[in-house]
Protein backbone atom coordinates (compact mmCIF):
# COMPACT_ATOMS: atom_id res chain seq x y z
CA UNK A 1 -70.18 17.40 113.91
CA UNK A 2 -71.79 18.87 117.01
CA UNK A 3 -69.36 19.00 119.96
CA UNK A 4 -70.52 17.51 123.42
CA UNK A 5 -69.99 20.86 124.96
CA UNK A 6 -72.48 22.49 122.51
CA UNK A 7 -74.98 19.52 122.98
CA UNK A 8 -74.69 20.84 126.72
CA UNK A 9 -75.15 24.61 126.15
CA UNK A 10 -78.09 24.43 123.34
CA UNK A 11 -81.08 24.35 125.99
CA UNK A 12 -79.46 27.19 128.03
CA UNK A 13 -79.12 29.04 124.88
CA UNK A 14 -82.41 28.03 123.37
CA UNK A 15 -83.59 29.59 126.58
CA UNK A 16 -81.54 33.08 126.55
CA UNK A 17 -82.96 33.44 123.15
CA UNK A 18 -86.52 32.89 124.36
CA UNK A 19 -86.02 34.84 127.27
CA UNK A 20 -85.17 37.93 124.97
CA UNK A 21 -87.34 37.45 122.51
CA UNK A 22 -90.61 36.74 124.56
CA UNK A 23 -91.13 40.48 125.87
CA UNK A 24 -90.20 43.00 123.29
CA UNK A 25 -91.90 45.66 124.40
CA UNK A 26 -89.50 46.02 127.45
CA UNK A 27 -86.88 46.18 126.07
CA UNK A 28 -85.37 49.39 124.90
CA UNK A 29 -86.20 51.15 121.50
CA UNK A 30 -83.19 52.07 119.66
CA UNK A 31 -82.66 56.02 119.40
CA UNK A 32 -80.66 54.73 116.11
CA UNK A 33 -83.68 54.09 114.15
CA UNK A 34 -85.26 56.71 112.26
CA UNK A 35 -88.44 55.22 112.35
CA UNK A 36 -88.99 55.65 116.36
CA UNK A 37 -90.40 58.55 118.06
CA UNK A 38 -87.24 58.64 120.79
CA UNK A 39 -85.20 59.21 117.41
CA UNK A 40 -83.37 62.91 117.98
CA UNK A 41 -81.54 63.31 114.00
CA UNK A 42 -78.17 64.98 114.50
CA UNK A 43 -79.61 68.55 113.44
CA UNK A 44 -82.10 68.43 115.85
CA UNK A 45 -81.59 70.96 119.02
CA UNK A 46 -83.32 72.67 121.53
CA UNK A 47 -83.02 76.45 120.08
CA UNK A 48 -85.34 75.11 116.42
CA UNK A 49 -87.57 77.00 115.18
CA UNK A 50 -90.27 74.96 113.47
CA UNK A 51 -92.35 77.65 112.55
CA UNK A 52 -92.21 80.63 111.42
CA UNK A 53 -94.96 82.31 113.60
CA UNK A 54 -95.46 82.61 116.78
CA UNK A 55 -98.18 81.54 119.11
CA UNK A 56 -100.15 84.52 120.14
CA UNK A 57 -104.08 85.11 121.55
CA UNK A 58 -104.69 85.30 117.78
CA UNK A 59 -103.49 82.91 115.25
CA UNK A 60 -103.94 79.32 117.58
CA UNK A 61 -105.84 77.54 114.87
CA UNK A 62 -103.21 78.13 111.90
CA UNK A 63 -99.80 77.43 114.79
CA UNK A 64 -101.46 74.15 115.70
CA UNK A 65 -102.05 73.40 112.29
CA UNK A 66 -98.25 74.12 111.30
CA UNK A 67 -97.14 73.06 114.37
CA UNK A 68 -98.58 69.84 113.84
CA UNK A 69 -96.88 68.97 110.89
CA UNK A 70 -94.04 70.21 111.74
CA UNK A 71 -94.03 67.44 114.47
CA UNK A 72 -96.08 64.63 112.20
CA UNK A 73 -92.61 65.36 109.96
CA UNK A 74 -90.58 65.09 112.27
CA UNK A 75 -91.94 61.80 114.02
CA UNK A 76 -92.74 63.66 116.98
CA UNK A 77 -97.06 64.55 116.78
CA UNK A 78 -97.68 61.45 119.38
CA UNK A 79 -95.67 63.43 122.09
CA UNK A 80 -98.43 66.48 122.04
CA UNK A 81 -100.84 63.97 120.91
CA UNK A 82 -101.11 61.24 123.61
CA UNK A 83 -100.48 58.85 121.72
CA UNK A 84 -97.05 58.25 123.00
CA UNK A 85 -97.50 58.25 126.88
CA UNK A 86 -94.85 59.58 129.72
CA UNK A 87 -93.27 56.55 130.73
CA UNK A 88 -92.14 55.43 134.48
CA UNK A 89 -88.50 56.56 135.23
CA UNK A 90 -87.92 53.07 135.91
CA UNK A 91 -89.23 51.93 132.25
CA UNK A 92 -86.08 50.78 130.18
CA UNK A 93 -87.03 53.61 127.59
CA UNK A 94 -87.39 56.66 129.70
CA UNK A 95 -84.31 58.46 129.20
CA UNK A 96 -85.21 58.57 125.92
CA UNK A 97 -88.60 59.27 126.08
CA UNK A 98 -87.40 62.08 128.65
CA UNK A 99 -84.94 63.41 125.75
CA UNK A 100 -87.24 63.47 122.92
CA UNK A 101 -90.35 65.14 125.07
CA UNK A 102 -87.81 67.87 126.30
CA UNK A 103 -87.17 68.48 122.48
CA UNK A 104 -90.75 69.48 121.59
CA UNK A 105 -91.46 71.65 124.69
CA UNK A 106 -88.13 73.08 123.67
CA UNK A 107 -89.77 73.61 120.40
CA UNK A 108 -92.84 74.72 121.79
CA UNK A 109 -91.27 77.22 124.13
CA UNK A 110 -89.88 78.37 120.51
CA UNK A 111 -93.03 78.71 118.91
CA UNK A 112 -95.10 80.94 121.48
CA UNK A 113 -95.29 84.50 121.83
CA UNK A 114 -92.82 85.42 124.90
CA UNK A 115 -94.85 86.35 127.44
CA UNK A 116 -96.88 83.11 127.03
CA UNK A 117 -93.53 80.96 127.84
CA UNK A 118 -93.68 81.93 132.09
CA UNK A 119 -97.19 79.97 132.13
CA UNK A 120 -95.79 76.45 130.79
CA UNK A 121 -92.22 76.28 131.04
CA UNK A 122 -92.79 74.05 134.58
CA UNK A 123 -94.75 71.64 132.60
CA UNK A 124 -93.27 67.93 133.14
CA UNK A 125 -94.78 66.42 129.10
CA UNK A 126 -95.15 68.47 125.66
CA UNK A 127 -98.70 66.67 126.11
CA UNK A 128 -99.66 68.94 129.10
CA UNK A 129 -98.61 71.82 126.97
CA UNK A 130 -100.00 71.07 124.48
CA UNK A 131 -103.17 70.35 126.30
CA UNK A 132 -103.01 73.86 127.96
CA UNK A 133 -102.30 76.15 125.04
CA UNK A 134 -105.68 74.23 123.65
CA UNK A 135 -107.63 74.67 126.18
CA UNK A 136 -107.14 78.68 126.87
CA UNK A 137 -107.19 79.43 122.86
């Protein structure tokens, strides 16, 4: 038998549920679920290598090519991409969008010859490095 008291709560409840329910898309993406870019697995870390050679004047065509599926594996392509856009540091996913983009410039930074790293290590997005190393090779 339903309760007066629980008569009396159902439409503010109803409502809480619709409230969080009607906008998914702010609220924040788990970094729990494998399936989302933010996603950092627990072997993931800044000093990776993902490939075995190195970006120089050279060889850009074959690194992008291994570099890119080193990041499609790895959930992470839409970050050099576009696809997966720098959000506003007031957006309730930034920290981790922060987290994960500072991952792959990490891993960039790993992947280029060293006298290449002075030019993009300011960069703000792996998308603007990305971007650059294109552009000049």
């Amino acid at each position: 038998m339903v309760s007066e008291l629980q008569l009396s709560q159902a439409p503010s409840l109803a409502s809480n549920i619709s409230s969080q329910t009607q906008n998914p898309a702010d609220a924040p993406m788990t970094t729990d679920d494998p399936n989302s870019p933010y996603y950092l697995h627990h072997s993931d870390n800044p000093g990776m290598i993902l490939v075995t050679n190195v970006l120089t004047s050279e060889n850009y065509t074959s690194w992008s090519r291994a570099m890119t599926m080193e990041l499609l594996a790895k959930n992470k392509l839409g970050f050099v991409d576009g696809s997966i856009e720098k959000l506003d540091n007031i957006d309730a996913n930034f920290e981790a969008w922060l987290r994960a983009n500072n991952m792959v410039l990490s891993w960039i930074l790993n992947a280029i010859y060293r006298d290449l790293a002075p030019s993009i290590l300011y960069a703000e997005s792996a998308l603007d490095v990305w971007s650059d190393l294109k552009e000049r090779f």
